[in-house]
Protein backbone atom coordinates (compact mmCIF):
# COMPACT_ATOMS: atom_id res chain seq x y z
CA UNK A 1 84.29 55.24 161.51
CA UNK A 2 88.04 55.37 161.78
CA UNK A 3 88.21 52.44 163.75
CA UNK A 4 86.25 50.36 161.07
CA UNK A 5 88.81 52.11 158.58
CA UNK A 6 91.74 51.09 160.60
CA UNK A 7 89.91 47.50 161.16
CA UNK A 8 89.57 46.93 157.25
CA UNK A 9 93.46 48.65 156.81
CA UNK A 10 94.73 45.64 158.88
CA UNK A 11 92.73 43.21 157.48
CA UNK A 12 94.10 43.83 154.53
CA UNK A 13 97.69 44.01 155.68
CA UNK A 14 97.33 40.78 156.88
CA UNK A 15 95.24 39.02 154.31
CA UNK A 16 96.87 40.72 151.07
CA UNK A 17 100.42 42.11 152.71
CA UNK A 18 99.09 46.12 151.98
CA UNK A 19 96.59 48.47 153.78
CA UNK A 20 93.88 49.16 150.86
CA UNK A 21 93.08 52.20 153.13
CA UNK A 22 96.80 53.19 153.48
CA UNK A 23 97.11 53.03 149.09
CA UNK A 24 93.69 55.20 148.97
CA UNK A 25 95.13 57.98 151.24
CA UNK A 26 98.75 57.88 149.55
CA UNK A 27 96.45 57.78 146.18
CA UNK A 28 94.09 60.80 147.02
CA UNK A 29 97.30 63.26 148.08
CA UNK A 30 99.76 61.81 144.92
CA UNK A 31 96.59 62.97 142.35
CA UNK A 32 96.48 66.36 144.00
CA UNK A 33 101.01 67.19 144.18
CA UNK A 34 100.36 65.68 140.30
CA UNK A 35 97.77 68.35 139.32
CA UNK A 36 99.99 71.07 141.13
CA UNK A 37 103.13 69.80 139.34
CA UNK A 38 101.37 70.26 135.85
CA UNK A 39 100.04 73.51 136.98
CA UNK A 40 103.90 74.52 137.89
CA UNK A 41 104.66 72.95 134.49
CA UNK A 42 102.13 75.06 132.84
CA UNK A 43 103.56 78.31 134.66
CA UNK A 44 107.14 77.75 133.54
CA UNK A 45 107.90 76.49 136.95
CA UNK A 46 110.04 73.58 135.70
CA UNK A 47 112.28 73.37 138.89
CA UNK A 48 109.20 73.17 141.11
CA UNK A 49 107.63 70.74 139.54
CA UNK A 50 110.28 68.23 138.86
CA UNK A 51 110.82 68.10 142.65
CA UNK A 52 107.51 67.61 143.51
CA UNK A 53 107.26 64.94 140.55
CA UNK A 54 110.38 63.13 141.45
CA UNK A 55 108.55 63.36 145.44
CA UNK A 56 105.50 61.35 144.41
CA UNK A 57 107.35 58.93 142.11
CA UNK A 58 109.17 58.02 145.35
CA UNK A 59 106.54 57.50 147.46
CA UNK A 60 105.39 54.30 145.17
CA UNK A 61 107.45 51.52 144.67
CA UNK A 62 108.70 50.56 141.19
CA UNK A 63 107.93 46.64 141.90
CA UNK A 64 104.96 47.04 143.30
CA UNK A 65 103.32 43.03 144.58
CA UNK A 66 100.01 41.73 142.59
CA UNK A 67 97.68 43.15 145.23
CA UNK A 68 99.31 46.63 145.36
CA UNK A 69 99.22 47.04 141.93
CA UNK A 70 95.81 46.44 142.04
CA UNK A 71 94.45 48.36 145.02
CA UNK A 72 96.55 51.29 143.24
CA UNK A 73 95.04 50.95 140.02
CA UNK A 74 91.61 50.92 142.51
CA UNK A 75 92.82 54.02 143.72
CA UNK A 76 94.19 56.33 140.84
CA UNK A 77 94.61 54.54 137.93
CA UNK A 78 97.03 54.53 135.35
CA UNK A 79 97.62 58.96 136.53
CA UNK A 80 101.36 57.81 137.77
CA UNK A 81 102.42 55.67 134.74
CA UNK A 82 100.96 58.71 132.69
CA UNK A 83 103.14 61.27 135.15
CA UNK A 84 106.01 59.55 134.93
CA UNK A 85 107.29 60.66 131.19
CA UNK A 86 106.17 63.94 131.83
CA UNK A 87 108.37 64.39 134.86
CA UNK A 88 111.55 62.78 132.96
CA UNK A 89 110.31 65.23 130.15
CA UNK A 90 110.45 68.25 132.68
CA UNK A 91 113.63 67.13 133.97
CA UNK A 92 115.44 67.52 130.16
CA UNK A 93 113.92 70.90 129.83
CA UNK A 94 115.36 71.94 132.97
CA UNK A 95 119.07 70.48 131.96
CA UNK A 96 118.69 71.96 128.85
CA UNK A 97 118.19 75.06 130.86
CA UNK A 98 120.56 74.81 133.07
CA UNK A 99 123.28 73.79 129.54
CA UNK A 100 122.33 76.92 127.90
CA UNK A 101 122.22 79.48 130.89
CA UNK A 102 125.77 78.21 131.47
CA UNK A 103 126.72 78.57 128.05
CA UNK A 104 124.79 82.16 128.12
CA UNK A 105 126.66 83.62 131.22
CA UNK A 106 130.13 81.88 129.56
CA UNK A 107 129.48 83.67 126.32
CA UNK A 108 128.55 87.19 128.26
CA UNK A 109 131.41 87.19 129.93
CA UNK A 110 133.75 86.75 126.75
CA UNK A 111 132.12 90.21 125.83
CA UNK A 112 135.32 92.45 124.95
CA UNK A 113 132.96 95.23 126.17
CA UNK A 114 133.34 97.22 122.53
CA UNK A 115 130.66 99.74 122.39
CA UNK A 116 131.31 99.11 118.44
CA UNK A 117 130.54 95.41 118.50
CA UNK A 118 126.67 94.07 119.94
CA UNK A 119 126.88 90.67 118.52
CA UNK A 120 128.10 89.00 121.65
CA UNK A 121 125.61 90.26 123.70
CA UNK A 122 122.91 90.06 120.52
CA UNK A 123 123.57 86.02 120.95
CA UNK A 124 123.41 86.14 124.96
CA UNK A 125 119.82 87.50 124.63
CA UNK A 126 118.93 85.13 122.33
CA UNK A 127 120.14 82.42 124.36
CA UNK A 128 118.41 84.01 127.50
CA UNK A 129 115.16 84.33 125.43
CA UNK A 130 115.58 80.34 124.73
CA UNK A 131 115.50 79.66 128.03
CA UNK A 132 112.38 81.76 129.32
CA UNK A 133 110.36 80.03 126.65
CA UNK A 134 110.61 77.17 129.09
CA UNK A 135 111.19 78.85 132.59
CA UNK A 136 109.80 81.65 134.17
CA UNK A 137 112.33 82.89 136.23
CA UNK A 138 112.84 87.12 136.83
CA UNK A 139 116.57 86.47 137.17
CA UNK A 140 116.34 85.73 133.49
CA UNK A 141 114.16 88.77 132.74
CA UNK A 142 116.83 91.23 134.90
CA UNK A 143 119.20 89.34 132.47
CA UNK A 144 118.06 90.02 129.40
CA UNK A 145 116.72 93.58 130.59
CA UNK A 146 120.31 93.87 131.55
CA UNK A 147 121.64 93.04 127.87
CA UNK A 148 119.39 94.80 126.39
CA UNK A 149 119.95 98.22 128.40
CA UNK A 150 123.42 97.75 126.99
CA UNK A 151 122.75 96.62 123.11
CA UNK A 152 120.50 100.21 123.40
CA UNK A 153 123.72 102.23 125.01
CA UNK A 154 126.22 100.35 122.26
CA UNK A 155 123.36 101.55 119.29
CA UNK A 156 123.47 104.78 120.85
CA UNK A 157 126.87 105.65 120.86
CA UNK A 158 127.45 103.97 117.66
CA UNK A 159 125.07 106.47 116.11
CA UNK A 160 126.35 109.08 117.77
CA UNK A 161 129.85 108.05 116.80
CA UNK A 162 129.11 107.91 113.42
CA UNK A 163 127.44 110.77 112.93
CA UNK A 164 129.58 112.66 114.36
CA UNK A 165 132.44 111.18 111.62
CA UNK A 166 129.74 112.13 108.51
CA UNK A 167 129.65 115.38 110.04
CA UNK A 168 133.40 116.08 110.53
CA UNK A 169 133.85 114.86 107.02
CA UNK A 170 131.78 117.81 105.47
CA UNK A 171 133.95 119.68 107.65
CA UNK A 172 131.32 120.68 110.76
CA UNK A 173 133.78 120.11 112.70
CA UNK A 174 131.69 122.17 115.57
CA UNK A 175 128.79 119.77 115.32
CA UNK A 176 130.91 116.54 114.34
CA UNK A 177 132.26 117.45 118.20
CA UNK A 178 128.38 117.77 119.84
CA UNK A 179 127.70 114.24 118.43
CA UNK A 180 131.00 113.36 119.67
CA UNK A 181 130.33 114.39 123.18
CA UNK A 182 127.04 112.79 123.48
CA UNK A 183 128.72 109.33 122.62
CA UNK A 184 131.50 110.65 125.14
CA UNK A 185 128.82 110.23 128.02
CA UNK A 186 128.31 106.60 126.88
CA UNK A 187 131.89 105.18 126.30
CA UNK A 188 134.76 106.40 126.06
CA UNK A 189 137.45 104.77 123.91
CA UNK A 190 140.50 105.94 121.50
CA UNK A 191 139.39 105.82 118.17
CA UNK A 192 136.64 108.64 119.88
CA UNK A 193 139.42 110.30 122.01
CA UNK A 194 141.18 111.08 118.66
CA UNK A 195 138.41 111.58 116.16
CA UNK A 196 137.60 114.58 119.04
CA UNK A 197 141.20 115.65 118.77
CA UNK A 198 141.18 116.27 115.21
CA UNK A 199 138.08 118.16 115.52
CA UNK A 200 139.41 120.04 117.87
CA UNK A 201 142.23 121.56 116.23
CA UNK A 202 140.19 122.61 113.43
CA UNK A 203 137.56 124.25 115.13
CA UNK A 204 139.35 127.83 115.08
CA UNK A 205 139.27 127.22 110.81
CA UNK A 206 135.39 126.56 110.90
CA UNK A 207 135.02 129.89 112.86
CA UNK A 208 136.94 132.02 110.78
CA UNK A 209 135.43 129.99 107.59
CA UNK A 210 131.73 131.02 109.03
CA UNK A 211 132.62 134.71 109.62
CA UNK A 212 133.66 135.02 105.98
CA UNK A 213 130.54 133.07 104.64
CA UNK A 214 128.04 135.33 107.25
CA UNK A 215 129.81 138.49 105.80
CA UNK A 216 129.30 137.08 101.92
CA UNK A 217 125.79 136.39 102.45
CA UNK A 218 124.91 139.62 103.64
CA UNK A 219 127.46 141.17 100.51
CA UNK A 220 124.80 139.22 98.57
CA UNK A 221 121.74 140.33 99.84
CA UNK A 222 123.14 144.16 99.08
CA UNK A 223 123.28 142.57 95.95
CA UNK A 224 127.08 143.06 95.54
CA UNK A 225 127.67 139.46 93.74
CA UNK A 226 130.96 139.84 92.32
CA UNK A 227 132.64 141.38 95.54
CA UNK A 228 131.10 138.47 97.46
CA UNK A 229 132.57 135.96 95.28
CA UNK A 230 135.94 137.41 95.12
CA UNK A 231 135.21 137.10 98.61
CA UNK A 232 134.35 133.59 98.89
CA UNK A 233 136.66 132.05 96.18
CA UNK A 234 139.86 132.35 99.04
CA UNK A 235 138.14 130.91 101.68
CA UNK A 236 136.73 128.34 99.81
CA UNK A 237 139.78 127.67 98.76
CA UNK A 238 141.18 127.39 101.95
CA UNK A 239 138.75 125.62 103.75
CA UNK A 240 136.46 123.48 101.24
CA UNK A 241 133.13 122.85 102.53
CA UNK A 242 129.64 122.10 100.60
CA UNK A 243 127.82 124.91 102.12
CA UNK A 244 130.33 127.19 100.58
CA UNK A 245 130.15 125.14 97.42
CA UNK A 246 126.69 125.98 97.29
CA UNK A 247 126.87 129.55 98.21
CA UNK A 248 129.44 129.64 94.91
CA UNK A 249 126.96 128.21 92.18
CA UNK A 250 124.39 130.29 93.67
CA UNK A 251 126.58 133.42 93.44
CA UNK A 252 127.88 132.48 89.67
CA UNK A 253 124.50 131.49 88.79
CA UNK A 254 123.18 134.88 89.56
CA UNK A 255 126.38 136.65 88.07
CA UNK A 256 125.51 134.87 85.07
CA UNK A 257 121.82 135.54 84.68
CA UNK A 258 122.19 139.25 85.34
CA UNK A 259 125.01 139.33 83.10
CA UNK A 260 122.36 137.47 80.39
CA UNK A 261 119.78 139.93 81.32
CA UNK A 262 122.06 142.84 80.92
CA UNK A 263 122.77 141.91 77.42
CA UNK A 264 119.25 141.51 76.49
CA UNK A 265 118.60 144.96 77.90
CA UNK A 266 121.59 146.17 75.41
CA UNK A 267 120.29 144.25 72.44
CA UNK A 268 116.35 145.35 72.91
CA UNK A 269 117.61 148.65 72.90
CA UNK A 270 119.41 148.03 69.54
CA UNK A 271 116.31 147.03 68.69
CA UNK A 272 117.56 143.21 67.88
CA UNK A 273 114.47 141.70 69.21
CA UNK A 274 115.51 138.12 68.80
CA UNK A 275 118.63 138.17 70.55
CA UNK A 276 117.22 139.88 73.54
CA UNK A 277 114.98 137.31 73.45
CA UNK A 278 117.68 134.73 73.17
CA UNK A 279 119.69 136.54 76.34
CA UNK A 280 116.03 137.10 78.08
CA UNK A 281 115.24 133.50 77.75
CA UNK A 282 119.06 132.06 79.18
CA UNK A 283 118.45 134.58 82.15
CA UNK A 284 115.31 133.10 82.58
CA UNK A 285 116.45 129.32 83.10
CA UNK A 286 119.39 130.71 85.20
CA UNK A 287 117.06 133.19 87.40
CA UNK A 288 113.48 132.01 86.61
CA UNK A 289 112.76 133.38 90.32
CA UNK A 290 113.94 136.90 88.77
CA UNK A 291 110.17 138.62 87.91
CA UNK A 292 112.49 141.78 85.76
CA UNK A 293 113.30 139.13 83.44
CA UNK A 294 109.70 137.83 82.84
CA UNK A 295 108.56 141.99 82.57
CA UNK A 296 111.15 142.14 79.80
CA UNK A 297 110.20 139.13 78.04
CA UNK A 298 106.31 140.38 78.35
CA UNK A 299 107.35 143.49 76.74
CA UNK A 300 109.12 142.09 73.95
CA UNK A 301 105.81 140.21 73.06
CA UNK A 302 103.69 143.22 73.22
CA UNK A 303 106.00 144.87 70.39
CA UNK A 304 105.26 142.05 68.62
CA UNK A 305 102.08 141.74 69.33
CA UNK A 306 102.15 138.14 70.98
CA UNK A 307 99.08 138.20 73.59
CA UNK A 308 99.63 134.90 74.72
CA UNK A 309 102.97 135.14 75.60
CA UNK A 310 102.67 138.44 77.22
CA UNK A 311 100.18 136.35 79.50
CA UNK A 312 102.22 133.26 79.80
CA UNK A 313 105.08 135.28 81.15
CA UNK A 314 103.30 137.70 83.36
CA UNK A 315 101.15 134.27 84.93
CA UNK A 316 101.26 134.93 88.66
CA UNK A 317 103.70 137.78 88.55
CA UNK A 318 102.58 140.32 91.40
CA UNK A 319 102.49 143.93 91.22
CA UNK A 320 100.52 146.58 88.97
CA UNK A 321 102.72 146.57 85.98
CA UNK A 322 101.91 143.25 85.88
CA UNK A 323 98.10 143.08 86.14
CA UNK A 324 97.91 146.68 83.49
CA UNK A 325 100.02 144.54 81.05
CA UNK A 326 98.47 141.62 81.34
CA UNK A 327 95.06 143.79 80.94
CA UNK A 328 96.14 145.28 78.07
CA UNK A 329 96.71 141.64 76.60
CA UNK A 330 93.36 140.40 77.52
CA UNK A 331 91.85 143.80 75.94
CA UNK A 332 93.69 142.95 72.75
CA UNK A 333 92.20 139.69 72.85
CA UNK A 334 88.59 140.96 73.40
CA UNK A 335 88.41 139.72 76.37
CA UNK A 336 86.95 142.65 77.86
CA UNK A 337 86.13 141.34 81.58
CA UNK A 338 89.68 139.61 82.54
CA UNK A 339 90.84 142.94 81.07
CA UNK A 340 88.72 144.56 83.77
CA UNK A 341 89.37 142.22 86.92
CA UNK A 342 93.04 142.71 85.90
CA UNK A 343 92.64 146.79 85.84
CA UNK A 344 90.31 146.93 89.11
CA UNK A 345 93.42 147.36 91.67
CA UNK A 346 94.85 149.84 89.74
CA UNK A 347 94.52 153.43 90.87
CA UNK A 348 95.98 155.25 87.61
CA UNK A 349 93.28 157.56 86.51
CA UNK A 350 93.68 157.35 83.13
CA UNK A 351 92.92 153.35 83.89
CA UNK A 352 90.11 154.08 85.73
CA UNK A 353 88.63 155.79 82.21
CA UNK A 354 89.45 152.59 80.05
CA UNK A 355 87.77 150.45 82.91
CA UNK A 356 84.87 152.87 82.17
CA UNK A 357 84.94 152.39 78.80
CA UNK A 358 86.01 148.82 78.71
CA UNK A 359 82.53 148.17 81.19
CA UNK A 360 80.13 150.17 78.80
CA UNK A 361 81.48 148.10 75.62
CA UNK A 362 81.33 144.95 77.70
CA UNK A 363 77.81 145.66 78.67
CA UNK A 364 77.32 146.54 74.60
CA UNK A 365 78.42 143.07 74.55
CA UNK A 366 76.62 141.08 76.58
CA UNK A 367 73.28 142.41 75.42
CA UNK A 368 74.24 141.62 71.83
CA UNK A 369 75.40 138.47 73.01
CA UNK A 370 71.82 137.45 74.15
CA UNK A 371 70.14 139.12 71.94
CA UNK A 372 71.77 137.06 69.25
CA UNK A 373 71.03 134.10 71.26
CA UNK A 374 67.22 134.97 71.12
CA UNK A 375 67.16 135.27 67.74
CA UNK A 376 68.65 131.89 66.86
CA UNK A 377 66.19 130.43 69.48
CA UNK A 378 62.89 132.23 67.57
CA UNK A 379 64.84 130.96 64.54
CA UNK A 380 64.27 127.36 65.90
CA UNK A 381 68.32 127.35 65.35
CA UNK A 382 69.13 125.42 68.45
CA UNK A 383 72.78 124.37 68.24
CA UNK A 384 73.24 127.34 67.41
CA UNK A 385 71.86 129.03 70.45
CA UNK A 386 73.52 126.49 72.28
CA UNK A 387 76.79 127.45 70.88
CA UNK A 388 76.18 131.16 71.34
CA UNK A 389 74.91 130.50 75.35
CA UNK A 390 78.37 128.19 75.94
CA UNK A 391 80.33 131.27 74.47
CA UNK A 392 78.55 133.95 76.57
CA UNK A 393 79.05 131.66 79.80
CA UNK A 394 82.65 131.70 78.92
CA UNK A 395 83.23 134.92 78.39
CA UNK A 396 80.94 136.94 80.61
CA UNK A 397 80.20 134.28 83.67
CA UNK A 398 76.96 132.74 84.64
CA UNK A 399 74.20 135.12 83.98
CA UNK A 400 70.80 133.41 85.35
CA UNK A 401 68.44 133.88 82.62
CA UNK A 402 71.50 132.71 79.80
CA UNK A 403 72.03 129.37 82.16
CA UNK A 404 67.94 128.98 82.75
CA UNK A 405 67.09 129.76 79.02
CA UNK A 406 70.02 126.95 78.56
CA UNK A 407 69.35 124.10 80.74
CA UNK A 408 65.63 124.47 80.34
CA UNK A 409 64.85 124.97 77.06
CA UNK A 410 67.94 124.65 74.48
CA UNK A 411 69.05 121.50 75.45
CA UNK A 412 66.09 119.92 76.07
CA UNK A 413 64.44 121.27 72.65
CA UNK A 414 67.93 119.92 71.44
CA UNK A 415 67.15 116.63 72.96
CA UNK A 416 63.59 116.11 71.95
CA UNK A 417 64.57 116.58 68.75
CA UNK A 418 67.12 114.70 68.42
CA UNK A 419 65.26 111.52 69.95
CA UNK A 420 62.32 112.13 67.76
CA UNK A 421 64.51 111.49 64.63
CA UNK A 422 65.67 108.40 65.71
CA UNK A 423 68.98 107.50 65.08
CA UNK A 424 69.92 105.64 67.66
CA UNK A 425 73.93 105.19 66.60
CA UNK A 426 73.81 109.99 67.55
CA UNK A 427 71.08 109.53 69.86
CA UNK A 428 73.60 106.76 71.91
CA UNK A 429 77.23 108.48 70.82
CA UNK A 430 75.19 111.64 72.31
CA UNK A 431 73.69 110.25 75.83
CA UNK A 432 76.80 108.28 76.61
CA UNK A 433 78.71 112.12 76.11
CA UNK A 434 75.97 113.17 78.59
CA UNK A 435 76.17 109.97 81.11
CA UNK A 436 80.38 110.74 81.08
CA UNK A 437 79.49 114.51 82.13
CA UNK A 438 76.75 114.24 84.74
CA UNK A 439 76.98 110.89 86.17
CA UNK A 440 73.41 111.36 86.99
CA UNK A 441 70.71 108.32 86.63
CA UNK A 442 68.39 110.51 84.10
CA UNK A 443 71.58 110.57 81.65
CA UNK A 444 72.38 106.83 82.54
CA UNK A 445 68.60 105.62 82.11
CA UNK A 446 68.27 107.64 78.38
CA UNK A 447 72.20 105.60 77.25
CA UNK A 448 70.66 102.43 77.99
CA UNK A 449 67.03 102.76 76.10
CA UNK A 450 69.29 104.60 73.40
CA UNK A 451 71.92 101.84 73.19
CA UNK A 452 68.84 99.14 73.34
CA UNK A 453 67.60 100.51 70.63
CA UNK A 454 70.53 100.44 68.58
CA UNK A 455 70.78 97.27 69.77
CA UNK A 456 67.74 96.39 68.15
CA UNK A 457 68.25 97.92 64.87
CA UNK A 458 72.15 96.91 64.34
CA UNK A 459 72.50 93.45 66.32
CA UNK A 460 75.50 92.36 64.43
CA UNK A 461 77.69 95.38 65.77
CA UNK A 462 76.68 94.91 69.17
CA UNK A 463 80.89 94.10 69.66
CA UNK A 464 81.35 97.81 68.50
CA UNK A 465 80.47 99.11 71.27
């Protein structure tokens, strides 16, 4: 076989001046470097493949004779003059490359290494980036990891730095310098060197400054507010800081509102009513966290006899002068069972006797209560009844037979009746109500027949509604 190969190879040679066998061979190996050169294209592998590309372009002659052209085209085609523009287009890519690494490393290298400036280095990565969208190469990656690592340590210190500055200008000049250091261990330059300096020097201030707030605080919480301000006023003046700022409104404002309360005390005594309420009420919006203020302002309604504002104030005010006043205000409103819940946690004996009496009158109550609702029912007064049962519910809770007798037979007498007078503009206005409420198919199926209805009857107002 290889001798009838080499027979027809020089048979060729002679008759056409090329070996057909020879171009066949060279044919079959060019088709398989040009597949691996696209593959290495298709990797990123630009370098690769350009040499192998530029390898097989060489191996064919660029002026080929009539009979070589031919036996090639035979052989592979038109896969070279197809190959060729991609090579020449690998081989730009890689010069472009090659251009903007250059200009890359040139540009990184111009880097004044300021921990306050990444933009250098923000460009380099860029132009790195640029060039691994067309090479794969994990020099590049180490590169831009590289730049990177150091954008992160520049961000870092910068935030560090500069935090450190906010906090030295509110005068923390103890945690300005913990910033400080942490951007210390990063770079070290002299606009840091000296911003720790002045910190420095100022420390032994911010210690003596704390001391003298620590010891005010804990004046305050002994409740000696004047001293503490007389206290704080030097130091503050000394060494300004917003803590301390803070510490003095809080101080005036509670000079102020016990000052205000004080005076209503003075004038309720007097028995000038309105202008303890006036000083009450300033001591209030000063201190509203102060519960004495609220007890004083409940007690000025009792003597006048405002229930509702004796509530009001007293609303979530602990302890059991508290709950017995607001009691007593829900007993002079009738309403005999908050009275009780808010007299059950109180152990006063005499208490314990009004509870007694307060239960026995409630139970009076109740039992008139339904027995009043029975009677309106026999009566075949039904909105009544249904007035009476809402009121009771209110007033004394859920009772079972109240809510039964309710749901079961008032409304639905109420209902019936209602539907068998048929008008359809209540009968509507009253099952949408009920649809809006319960949200229940029952109360959506009765709007619609209602509203068809109306519909029916009124079909020139159908806009209306």
């Amino acid at each position: 076989m290889k001798s009838i190969l080499n027979g027809i190879n020089y048979l060729s040679l002679i008759i056409f001046g090329v070996g057909v066998v020879d171009v066949f061979l060279k044919a079959a190996q060019s088709k398989k470097d040009i597949q691996q050169a696209r593959t290495l294209a298709q990797r990123k592998q630009l370098l690769k493949a350009v040499q192998i590309g530029k390898k097989v372009i060489a191996q064919w002659p660029s002026s080929p004779t009539f009979f070589e052209q031919r036996f090639r085209y035979m052989a592979m085609g038109d896969v070279l003059e197809k190959f060729k523009p991609q090579v020449n287009k690998w081989h730009s890519q890689v010069k472009m490359v090659q251009k903007t690494l250059a200009s890359a490393r040139k540009l990184e290298a111009s880097d004044q290494k300021n921990p306050m400036d990444i933009t250098v280095l923000s460009q380099v990565v860029q132009l790195y980036q640029k060039c691994t969208n067309l090479i794969d190469d994990p020099k590049l990656i180490k590169s831009i990891e590289r730049c990177q690592k150091e954008i992160k340590c520049r961000h870092q210190f910068q935030s560090f730095f500069a935090t450190g500055q906010e906090q030295a200008k509110q005068k923390q000049f103890k945690q300005a310098l913990a910033y400080f250091a942490q951007a210390q261990q990063l770079f070290v330059t002299p606009e840091l060197q000296i911003a720790i300096h002045n910190c420095s020097v100022q420390v032994k201030q911010e210690e003596q400054y704390e001391v003298t707030l620590k010891k005010v605080r804990s004046m305050a919480k002994a409740g000696q507010f004047k001293d503490a301000l007389a206290v704080l006023d030097p130091a503050q003046a000394q060494f300004n800081r917003s803590d301390g700022q803070e510490l003095v409104r809080q101080l005036s404002r509670v000079i102020q509102g016990k000052k205000l309360f004080n005076q209503g005390l003075l004038a309720e005594k007097a028995g000038d009513f309105k202008t303890a309420d006036t000083h009450y009420q300033e001591a209030l919006m000063l201190l509203p966290e102060l519960t004495e203020t609220r007890m004083r302002l409940s007690l000025l309604s009792v003597k006048t006899e405002n229930w509702n504002q004796v509530i009001h104030y007293l609303e979530k005010v602990p302890g059991q002068q508290a709950n017995y006043l607001r009691g007593f205000a829900y007993f002079k409103q009738n309403n005999l069972p908050q009275a009780d819940r808010e007299w059950q946690s109180l152990a006063h004996s005499q208490v314990k006797d009004q509870r007694l009496i307060i239960q026995n009158i409630t139970q009076r109550q109740r039992l008139l209560a339904i027995r009043e609702i029975e009677e309106y029912v026999n009566n075949n007064k039904l909105k009544l009844a249904l007035s009476s049962s809402s009121n009771f519910i209110k007033k004394f809770g859920v009772d079972p037979i109240v809510k039964s007798n309710l749901e079961d037979h008032i409304q639905p007498r109420l209902e019936s009746e209602i539907w068998q007078e048929k008008d359809w503009l209540t009968i509507a206005e009253n099952t949408e109500s009920q649809w809006i409420q319960n949200c229940d198919i029952k109360s959506l199926h009765n709007w619609v027949v209602a509203c068809y209805y109306q519909a029916q009857i009124y079909p020139n107002k159908r806009g209306d509604w």
